[in-house]
N, C-alpha and C. Protein backbone atom coordinates (compact mmCIF):
# COMPACT_ATOMS: atom_id res chain seq x y z
N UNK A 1 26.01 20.84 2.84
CA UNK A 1 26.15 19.39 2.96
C UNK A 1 27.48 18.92 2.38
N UNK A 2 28.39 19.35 2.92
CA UNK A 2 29.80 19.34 2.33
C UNK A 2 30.66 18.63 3.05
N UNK A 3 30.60 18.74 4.70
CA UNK A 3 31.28 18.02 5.71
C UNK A 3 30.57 16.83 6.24
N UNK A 4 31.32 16.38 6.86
CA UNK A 4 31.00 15.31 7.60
C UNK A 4 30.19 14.15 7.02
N UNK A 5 29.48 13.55 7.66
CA UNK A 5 28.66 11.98 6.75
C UNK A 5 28.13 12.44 5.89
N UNK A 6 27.44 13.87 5.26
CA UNK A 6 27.22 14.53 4.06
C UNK A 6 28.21 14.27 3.30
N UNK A 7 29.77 14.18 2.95
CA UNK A 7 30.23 14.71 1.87
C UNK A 7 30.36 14.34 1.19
N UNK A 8 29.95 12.74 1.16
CA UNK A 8 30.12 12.11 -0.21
C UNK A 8 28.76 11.81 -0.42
N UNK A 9 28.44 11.73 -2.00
CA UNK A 9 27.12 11.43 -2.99
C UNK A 9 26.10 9.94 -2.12
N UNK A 10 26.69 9.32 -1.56
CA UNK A 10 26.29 7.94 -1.21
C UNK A 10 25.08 8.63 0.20
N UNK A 11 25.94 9.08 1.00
CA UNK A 11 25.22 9.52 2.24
C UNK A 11 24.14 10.09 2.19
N UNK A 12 24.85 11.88 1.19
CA UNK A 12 23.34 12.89 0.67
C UNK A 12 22.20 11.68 0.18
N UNK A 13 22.57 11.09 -0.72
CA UNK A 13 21.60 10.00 -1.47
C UNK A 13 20.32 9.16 -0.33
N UNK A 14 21.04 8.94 0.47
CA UNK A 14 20.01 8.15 1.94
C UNK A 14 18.94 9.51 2.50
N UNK A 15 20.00 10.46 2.93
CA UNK A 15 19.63 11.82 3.38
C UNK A 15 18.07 12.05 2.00
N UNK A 16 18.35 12.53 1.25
CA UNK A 16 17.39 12.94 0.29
C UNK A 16 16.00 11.85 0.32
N UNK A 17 16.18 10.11 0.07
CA UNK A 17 15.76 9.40 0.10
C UNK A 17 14.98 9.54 1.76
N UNK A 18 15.11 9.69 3.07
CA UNK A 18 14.58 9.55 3.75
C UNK A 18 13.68 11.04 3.53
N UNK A 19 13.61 11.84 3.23
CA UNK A 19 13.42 13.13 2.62
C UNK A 19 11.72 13.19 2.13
N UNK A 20 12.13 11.83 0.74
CA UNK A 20 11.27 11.64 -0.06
C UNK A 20 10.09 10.72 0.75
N UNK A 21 11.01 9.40 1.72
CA UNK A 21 9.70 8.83 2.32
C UNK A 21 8.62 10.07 3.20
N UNK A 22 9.10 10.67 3.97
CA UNK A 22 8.54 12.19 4.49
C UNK A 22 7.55 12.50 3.76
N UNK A 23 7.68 13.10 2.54
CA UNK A 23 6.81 13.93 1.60
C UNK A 23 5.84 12.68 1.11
N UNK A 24 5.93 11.58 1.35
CA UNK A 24 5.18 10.45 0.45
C UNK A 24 4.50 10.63 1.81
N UNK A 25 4.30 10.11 2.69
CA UNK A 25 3.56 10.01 4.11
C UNK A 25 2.89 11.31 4.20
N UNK A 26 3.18 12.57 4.22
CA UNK A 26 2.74 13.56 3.81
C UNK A 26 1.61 13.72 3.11
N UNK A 27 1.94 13.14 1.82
CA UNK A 27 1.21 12.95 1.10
C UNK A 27 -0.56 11.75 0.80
N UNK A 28 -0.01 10.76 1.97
CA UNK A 28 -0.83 9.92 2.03
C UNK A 28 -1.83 10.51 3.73
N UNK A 29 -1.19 11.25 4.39
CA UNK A 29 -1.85 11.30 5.32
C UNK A 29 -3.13 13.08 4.82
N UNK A 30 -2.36 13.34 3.87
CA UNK A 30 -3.24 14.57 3.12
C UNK A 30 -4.56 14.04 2.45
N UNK A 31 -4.86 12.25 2.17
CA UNK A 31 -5.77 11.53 1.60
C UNK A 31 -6.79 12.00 2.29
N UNK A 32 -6.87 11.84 3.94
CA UNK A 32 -7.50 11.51 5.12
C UNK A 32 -7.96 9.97 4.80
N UNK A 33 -9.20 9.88 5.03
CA UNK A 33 -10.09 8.38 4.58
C UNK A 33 -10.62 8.13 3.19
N UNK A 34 -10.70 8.62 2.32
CA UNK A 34 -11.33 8.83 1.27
C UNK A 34 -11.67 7.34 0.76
N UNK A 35 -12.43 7.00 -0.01
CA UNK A 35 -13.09 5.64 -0.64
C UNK A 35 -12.35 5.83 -2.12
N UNK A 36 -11.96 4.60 -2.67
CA UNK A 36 -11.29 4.65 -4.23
C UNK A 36 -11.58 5.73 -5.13
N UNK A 37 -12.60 5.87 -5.39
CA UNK A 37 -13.10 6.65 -5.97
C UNK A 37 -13.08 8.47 -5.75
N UNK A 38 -12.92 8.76 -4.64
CA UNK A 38 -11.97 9.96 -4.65
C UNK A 38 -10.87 10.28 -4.36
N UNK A 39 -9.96 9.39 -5.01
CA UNK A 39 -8.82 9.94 -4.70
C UNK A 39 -7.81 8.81 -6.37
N UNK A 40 -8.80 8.50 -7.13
CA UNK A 40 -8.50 7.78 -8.23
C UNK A 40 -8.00 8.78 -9.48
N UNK A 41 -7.02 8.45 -9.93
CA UNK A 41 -6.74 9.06 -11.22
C UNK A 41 -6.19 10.80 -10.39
N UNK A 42 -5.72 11.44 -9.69
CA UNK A 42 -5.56 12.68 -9.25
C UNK A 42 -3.77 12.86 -9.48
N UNK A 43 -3.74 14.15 -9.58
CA UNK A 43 -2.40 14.47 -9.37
C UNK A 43 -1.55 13.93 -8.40
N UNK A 44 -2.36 14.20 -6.97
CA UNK A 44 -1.42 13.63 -6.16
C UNK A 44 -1.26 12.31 -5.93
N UNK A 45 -1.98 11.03 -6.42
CA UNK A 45 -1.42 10.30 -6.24
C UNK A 45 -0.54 9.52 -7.48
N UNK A 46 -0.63 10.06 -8.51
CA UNK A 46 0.36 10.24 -9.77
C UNK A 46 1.93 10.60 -8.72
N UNK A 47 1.90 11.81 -7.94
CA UNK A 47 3.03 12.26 -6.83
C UNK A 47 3.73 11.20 -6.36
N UNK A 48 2.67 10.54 -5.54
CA UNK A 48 2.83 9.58 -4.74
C UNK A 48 3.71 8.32 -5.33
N UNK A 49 2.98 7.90 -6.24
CA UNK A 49 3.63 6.78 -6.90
C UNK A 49 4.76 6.79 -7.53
N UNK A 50 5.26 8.16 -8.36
CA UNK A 50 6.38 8.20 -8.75
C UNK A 50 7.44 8.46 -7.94
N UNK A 51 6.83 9.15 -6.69
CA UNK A 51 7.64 9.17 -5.15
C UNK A 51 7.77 8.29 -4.54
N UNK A 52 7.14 7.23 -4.87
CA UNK A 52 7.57 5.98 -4.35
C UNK A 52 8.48 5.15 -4.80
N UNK A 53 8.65 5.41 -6.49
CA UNK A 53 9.31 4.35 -7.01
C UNK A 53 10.67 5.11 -7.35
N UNK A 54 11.00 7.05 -7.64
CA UNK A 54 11.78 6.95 -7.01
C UNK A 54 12.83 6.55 -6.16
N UNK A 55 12.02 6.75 -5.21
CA UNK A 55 12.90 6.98 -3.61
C UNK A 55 13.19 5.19 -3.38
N UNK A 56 12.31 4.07 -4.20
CA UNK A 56 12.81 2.97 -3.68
C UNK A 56 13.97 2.51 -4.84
N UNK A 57 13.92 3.23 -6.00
CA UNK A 57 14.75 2.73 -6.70
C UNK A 57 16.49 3.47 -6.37
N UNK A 58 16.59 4.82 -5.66
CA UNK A 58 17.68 5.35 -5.87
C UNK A 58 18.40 4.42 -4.69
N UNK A 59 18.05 3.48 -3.80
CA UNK A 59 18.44 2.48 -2.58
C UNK A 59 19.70 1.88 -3.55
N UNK A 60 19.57 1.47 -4.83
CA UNK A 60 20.92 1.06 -5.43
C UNK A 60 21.50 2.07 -5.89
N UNK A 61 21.12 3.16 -6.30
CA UNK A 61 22.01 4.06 -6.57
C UNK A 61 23.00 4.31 -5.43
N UNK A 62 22.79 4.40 -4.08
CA UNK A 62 23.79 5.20 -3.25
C UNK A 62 24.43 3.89 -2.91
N UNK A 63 23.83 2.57 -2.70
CA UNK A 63 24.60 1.38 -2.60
C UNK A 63 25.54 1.56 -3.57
N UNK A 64 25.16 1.70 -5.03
CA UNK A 64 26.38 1.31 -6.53
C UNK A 64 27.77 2.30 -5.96
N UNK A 65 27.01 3.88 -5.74
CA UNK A 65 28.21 4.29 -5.68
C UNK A 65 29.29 4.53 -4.67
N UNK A 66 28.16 3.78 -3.41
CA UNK A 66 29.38 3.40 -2.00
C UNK A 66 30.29 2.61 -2.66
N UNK A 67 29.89 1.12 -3.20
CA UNK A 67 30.64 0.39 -3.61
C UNK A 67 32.12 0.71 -4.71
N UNK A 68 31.17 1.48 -5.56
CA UNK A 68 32.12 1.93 -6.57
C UNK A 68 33.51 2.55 -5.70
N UNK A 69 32.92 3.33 -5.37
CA UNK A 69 34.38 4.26 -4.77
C UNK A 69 34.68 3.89 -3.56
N UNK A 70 34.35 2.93 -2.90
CA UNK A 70 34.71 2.63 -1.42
C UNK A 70 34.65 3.80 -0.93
N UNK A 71 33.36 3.96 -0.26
CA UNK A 71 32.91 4.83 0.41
C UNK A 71 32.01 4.57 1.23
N UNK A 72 32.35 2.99 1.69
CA UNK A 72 31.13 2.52 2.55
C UNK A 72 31.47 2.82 4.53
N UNK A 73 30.74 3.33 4.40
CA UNK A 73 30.57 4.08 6.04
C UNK A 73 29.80 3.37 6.87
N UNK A 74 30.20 3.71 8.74
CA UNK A 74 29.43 3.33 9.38
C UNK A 74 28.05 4.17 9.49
N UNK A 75 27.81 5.27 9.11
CA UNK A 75 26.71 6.45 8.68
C UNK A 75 25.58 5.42 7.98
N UNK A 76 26.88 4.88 6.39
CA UNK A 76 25.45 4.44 5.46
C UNK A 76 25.00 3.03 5.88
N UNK A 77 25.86 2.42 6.94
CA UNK A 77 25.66 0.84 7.16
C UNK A 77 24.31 0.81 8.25
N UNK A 78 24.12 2.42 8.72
CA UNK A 78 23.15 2.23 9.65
C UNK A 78 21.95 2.81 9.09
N UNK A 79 22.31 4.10 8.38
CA UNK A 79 21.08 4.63 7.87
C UNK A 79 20.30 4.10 6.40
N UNK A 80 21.45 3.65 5.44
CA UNK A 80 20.64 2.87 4.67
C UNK A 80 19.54 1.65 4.60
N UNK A 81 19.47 0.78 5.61
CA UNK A 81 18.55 -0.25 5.77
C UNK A 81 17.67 0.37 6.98
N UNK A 82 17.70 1.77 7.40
CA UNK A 82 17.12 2.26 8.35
C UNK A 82 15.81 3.28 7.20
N UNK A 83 16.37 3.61 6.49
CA UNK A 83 15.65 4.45 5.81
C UNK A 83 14.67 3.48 4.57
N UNK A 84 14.98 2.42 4.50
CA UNK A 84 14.42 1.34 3.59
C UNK A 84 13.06 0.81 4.52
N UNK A 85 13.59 0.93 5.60
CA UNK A 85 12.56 0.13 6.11
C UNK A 85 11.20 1.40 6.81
N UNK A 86 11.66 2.75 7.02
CA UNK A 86 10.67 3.56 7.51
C UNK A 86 9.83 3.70 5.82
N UNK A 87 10.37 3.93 4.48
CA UNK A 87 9.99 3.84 3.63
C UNK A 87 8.83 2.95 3.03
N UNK A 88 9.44 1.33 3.21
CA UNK A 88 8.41 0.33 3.06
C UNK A 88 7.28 -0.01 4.28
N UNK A 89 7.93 0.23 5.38
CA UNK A 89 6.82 -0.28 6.40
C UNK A 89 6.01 0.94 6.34
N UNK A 90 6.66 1.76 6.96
CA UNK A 90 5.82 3.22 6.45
C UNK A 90 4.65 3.29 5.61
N UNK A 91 5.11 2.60 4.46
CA UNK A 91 4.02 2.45 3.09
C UNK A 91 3.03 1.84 3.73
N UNK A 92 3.18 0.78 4.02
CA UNK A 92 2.52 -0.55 4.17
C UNK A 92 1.54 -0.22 5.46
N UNK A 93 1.83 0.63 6.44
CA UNK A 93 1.18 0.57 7.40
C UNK A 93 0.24 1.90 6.77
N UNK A 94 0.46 2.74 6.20
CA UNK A 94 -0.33 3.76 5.57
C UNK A 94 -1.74 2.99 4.96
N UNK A 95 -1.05 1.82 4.27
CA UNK A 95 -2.24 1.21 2.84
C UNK A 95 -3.00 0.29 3.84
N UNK A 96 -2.36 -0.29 5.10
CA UNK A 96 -3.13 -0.89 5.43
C UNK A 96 -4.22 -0.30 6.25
N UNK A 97 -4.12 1.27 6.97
CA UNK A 97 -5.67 1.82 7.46
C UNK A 97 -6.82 2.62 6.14
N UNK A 98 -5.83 2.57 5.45
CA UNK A 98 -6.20 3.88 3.97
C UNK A 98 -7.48 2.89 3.41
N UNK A 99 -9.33 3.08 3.52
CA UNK A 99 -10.10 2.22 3.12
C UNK A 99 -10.15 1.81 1.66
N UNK A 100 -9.62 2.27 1.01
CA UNK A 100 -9.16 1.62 -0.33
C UNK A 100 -8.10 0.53 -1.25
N UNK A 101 -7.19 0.70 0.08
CA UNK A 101 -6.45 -0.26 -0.16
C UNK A 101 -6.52 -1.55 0.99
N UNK A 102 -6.70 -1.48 2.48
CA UNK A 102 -7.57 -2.46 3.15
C UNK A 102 -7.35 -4.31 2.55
N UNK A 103 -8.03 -3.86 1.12
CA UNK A 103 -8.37 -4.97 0.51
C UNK A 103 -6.89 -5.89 0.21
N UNK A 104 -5.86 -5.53 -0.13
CA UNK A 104 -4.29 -5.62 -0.37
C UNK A 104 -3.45 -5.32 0.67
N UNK A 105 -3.57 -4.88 1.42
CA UNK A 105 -2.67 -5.13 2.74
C UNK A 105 -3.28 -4.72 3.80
N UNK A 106 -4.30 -6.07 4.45
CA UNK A 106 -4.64 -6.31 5.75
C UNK A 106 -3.68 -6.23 7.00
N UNK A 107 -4.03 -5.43 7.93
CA UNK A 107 -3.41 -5.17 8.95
C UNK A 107 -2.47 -6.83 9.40
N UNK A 108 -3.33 -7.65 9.38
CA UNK A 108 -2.46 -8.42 10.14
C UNK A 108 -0.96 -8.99 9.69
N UNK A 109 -1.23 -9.20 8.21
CA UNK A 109 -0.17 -9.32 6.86
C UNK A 109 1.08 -8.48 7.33
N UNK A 110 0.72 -7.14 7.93
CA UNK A 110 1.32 -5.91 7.94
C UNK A 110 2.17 -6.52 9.51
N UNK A 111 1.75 -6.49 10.34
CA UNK A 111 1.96 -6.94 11.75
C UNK A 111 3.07 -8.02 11.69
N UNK A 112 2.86 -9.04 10.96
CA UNK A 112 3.85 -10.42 10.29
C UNK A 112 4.77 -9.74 9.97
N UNK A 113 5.18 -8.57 9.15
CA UNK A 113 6.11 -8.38 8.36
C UNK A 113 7.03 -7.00 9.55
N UNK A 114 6.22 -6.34 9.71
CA UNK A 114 6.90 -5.49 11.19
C UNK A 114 7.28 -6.46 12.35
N UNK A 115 6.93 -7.71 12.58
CA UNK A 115 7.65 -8.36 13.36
C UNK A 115 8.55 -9.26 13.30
N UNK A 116 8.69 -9.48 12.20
CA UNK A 116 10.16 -10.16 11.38
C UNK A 116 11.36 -9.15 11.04
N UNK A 117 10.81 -7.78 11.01
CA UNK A 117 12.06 -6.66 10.81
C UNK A 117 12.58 -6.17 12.31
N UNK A 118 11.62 -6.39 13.32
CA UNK A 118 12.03 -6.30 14.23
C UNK A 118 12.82 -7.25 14.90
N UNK A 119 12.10 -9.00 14.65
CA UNK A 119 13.13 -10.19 14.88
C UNK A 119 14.64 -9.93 14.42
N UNK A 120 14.97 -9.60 13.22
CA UNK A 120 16.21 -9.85 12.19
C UNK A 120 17.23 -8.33 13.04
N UNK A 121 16.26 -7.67 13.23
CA UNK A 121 17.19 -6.36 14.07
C UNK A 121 17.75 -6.54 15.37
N UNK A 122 17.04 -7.34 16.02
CA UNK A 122 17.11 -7.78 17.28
C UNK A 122 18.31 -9.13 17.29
N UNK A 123 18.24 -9.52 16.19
CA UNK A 123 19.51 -10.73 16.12
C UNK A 123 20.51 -10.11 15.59
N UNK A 124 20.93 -9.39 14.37
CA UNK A 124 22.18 -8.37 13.85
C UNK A 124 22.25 -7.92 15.02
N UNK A 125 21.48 -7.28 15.75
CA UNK A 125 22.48 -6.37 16.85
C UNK A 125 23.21 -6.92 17.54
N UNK A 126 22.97 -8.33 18.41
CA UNK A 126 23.23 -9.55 18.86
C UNK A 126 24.73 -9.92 18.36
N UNK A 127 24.37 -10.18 17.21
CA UNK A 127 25.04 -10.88 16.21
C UNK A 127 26.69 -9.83 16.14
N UNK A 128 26.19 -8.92 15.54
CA UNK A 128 27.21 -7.90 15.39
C UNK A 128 28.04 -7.72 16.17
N UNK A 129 27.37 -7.55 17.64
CA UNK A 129 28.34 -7.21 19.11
C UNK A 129 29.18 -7.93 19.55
N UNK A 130 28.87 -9.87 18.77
CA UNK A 130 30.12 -10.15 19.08
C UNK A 130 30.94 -10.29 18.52
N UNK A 131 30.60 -9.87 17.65
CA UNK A 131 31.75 -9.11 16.59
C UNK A 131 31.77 -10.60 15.45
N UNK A 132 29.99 -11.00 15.55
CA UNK A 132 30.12 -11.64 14.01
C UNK A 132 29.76 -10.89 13.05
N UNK A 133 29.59 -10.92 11.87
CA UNK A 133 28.96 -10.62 10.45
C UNK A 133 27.42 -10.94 9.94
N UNK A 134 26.75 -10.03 10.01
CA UNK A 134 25.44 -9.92 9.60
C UNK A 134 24.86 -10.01 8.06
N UNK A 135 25.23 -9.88 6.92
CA UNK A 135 25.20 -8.57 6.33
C UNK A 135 23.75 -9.36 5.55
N UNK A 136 23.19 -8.52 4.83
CA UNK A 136 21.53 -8.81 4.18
C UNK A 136 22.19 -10.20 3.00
N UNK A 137 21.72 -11.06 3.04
CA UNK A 137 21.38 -12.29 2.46
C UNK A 137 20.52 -12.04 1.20
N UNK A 138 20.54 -12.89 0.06
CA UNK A 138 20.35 -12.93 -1.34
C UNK A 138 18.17 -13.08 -1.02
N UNK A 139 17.95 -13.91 -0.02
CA UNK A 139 16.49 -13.84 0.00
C UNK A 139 15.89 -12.64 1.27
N UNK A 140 16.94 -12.04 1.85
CA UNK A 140 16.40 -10.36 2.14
C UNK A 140 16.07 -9.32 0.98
N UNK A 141 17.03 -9.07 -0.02
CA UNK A 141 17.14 -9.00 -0.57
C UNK A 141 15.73 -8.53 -1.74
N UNK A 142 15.98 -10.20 -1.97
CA UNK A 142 14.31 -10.71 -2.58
C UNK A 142 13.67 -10.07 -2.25
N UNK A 143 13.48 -10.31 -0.91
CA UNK A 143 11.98 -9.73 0.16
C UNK A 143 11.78 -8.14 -0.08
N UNK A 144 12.69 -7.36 -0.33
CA UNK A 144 12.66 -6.10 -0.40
C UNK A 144 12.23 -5.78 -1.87
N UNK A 145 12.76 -6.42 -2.89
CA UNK A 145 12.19 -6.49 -4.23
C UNK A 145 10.61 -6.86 -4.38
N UNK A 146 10.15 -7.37 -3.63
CA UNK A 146 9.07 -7.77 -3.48
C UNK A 146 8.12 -7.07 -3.36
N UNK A 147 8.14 -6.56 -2.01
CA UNK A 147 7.69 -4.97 -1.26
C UNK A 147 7.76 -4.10 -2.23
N UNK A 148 8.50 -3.64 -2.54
CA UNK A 148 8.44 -2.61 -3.31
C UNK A 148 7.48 -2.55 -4.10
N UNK A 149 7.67 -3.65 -5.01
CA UNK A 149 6.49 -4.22 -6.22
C UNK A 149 5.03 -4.18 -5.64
N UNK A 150 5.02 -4.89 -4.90
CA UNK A 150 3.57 -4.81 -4.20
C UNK A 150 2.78 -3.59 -3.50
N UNK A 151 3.91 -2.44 -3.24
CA UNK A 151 3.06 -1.15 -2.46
C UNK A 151 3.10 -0.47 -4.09
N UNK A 152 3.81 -0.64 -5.43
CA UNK A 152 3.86 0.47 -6.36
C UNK A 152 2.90 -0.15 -7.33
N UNK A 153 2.54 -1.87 -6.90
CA UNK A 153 1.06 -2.26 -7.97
C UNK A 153 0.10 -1.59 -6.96
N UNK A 154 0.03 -1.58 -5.65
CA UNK A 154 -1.42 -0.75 -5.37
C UNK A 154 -1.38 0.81 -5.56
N UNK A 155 -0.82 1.62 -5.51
CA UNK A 155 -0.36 2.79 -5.94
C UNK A 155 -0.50 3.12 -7.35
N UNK A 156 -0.19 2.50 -8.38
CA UNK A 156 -0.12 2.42 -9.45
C UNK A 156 -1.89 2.26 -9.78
N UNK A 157 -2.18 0.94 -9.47
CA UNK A 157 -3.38 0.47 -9.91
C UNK A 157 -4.84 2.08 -10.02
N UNK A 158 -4.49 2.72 -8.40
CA UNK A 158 -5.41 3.84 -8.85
C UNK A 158 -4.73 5.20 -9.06
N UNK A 159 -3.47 5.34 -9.87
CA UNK A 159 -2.56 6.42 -10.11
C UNK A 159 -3.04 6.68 -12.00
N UNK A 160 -3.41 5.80 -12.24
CA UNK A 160 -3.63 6.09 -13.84
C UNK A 160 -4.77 5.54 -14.29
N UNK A 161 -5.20 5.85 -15.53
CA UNK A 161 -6.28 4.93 -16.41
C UNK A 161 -6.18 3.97 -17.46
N UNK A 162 -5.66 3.03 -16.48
CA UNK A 162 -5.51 2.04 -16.81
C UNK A 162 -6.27 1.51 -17.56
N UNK A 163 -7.79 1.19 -17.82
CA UNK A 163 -8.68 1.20 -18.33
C UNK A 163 -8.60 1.44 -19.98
N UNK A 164 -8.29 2.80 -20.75
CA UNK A 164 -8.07 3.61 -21.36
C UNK A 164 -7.34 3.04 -22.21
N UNK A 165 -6.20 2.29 -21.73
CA UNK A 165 -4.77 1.66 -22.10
C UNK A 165 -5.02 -0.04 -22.39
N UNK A 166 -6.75 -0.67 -22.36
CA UNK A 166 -6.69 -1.81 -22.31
C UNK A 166 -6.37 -2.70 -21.48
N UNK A 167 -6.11 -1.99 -20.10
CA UNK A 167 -5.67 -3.06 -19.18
C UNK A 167 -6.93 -3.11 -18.13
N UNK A 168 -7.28 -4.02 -17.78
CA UNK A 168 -8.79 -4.30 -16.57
C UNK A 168 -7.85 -4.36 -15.37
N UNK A 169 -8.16 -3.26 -14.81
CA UNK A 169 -7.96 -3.37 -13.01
C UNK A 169 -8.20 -4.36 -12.27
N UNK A 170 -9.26 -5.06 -12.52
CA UNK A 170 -9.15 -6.76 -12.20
C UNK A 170 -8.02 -7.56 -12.24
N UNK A 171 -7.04 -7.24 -13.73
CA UNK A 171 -5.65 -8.14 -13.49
C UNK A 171 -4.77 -7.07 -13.10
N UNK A 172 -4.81 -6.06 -12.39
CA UNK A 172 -4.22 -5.36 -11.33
C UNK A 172 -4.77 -5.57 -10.03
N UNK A 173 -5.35 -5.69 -9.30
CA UNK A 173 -5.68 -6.15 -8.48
C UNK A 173 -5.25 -7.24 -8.18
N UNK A 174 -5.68 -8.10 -9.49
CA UNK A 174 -4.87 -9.63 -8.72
C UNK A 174 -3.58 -9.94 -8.60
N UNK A 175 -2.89 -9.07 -9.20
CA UNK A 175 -1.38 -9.18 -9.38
C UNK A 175 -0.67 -8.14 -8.00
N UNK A 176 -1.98 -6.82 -7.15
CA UNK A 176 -1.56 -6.74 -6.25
C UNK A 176 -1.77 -7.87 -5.02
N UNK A 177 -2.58 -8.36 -5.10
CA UNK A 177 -2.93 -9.45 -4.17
C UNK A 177 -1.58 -10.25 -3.97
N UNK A 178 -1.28 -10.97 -5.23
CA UNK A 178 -0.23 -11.75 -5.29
C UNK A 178 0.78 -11.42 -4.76
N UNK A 179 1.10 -10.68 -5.59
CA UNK A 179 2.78 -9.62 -4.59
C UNK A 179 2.23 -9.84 -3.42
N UNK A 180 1.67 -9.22 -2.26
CA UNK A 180 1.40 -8.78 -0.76
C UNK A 180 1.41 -10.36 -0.20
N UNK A 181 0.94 -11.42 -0.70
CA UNK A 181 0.90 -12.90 -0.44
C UNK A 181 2.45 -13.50 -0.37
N UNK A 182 3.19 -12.89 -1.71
CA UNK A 182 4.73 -13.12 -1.84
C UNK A 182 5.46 -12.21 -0.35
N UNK A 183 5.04 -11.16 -0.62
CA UNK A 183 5.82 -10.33 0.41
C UNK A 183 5.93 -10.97 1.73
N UNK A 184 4.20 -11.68 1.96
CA UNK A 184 4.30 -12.70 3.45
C UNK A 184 5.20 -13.88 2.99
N UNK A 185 5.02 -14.28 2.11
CA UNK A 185 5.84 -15.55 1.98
C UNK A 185 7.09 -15.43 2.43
N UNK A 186 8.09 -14.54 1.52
CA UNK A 186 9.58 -13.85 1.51
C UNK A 186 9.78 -13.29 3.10
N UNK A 187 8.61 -12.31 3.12
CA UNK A 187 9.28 -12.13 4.57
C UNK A 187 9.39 -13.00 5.61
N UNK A 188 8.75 -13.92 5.92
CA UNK A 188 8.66 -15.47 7.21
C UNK A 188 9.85 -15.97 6.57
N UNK A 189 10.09 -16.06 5.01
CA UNK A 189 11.23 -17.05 4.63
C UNK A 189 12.52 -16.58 4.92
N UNK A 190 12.49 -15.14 4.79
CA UNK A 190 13.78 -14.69 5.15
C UNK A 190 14.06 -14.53 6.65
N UNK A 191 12.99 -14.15 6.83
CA UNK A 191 13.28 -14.53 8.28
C UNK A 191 13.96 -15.50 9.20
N UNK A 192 13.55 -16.52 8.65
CA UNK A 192 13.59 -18.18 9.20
C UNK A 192 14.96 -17.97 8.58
N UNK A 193 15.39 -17.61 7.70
CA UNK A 193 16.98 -18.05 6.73
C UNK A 193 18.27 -17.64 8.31
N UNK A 194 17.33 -16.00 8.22
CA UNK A 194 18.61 -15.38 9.29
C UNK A 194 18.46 -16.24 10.19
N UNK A 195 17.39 -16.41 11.04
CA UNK A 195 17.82 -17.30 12.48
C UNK A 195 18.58 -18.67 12.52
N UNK A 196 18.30 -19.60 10.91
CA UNK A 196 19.04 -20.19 11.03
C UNK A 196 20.66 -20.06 10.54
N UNK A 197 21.36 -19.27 9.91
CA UNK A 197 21.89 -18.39 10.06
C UNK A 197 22.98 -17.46 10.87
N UNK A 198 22.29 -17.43 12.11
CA UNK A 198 22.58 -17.08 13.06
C UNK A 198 22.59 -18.02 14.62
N UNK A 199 22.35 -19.57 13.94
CA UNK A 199 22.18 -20.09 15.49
C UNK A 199 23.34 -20.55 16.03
N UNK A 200 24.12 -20.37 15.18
CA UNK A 200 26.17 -20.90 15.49
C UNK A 200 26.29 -20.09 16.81
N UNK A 201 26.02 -18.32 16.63
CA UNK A 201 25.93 -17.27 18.13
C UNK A 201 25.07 -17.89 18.85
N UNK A 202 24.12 -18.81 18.84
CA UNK A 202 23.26 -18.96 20.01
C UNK A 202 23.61 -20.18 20.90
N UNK A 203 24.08 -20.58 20.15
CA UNK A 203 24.71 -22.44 20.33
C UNK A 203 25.31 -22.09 21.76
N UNK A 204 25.57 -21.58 22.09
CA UNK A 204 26.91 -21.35 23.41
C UNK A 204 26.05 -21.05 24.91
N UNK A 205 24.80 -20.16 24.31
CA UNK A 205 24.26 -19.26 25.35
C UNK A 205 23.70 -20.35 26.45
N UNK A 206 23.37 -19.94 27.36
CA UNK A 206 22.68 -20.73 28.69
C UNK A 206 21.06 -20.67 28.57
């Protein structure tokens, strides 16, 4: 991994990271159906969760050090928000058939948020070709901070014993609820931001 869109730290970094979403899906599809209760407190989903928060936290690492060294590529401009999003939706569509989680991210929640990543893709591409400027906005952004939080409180919630530690899964639960409610919020909001945003390119069309 020495040549080409490999050779600098920023690229490998996406490369590895799409790597890790792999082995997490892997890992969740190794569950099969199981009910809370078998698959609570286990090694692998201890795996899971720290593979999750990982792989979503090193997303600034290979950003810091594109930036740092100007090393920002057309490679990482495509595969970095490409690999963010098989990662989170990925998640999300996992938790939402997985009968234990169900309860925190209902399919349809899920559907809202895959069709706003598909809206915002469908306008950058648009957008881009005529050679305007796209680039992710301060409440995309958000929205992704969000997500994250909300697939690593349900992950989390049955990854440890919590219990043990004084904390009632009840105010885990509700704090996953919340997040997944924010995540709809953020995502429609950011949504709505880009199109308006973007309606200067549309202004012209027939």
């Amino acid at each position: 991994m020495t040549q080409g869109v490999f050779k600098h730290w920023p690229n490998r970094i996406t490369a590895v990271r799409f790597v890790g979403a792999i082995v997490l899906f892997a890992i969740f599809a190794s569950w099969g159906a199981p009910e809370e209760p078998d698959v609570s407190r286990t090694i692998s989903t201890q795996v899971a969760f720290w593979l999750f928060v990982v792989t979503a936290l090193t997303d600034y690492l290979d950003g810091y050090l594109a930036r740092r060294d100007n090393l920002v590529s057309a490679f990482g401009r495509i595969a970095d928000p490409f690999v963010d999003k098989v990662l989170v939706l990925g998640s999300m569509i996992f938790l939402a058939v997985m009968p234990w989680s169900q309860q925190w991210f209902p399919a349809w929640i899920v559907v809202v948020v895959l069709a706003r990543e598909f809206l915002v893709t469908g306008i950058r591409s648009y957008v881009e070709s005529q050679g305007g400027s796209f680039a992710a906005d301060m409440f995309g952004k958000i929205k992704m901070v969000v997500q994250c939080l909300a697939i690593g409180f349900a992950l989390g919630r049955i990854s440890f014993n919590w219990e043990a530690l004084g904390i009632h899964l009840e105010w885990l639960s509700w704090c996953t609820h919340v997040l997944v409610w924010a995540t709809l919020v953020t995502s429609i909001g950011s949504g709505l931001s880009y199109i308006v945003k973007a309606r200067i390119h549309f202004s012209g069309d027939e």
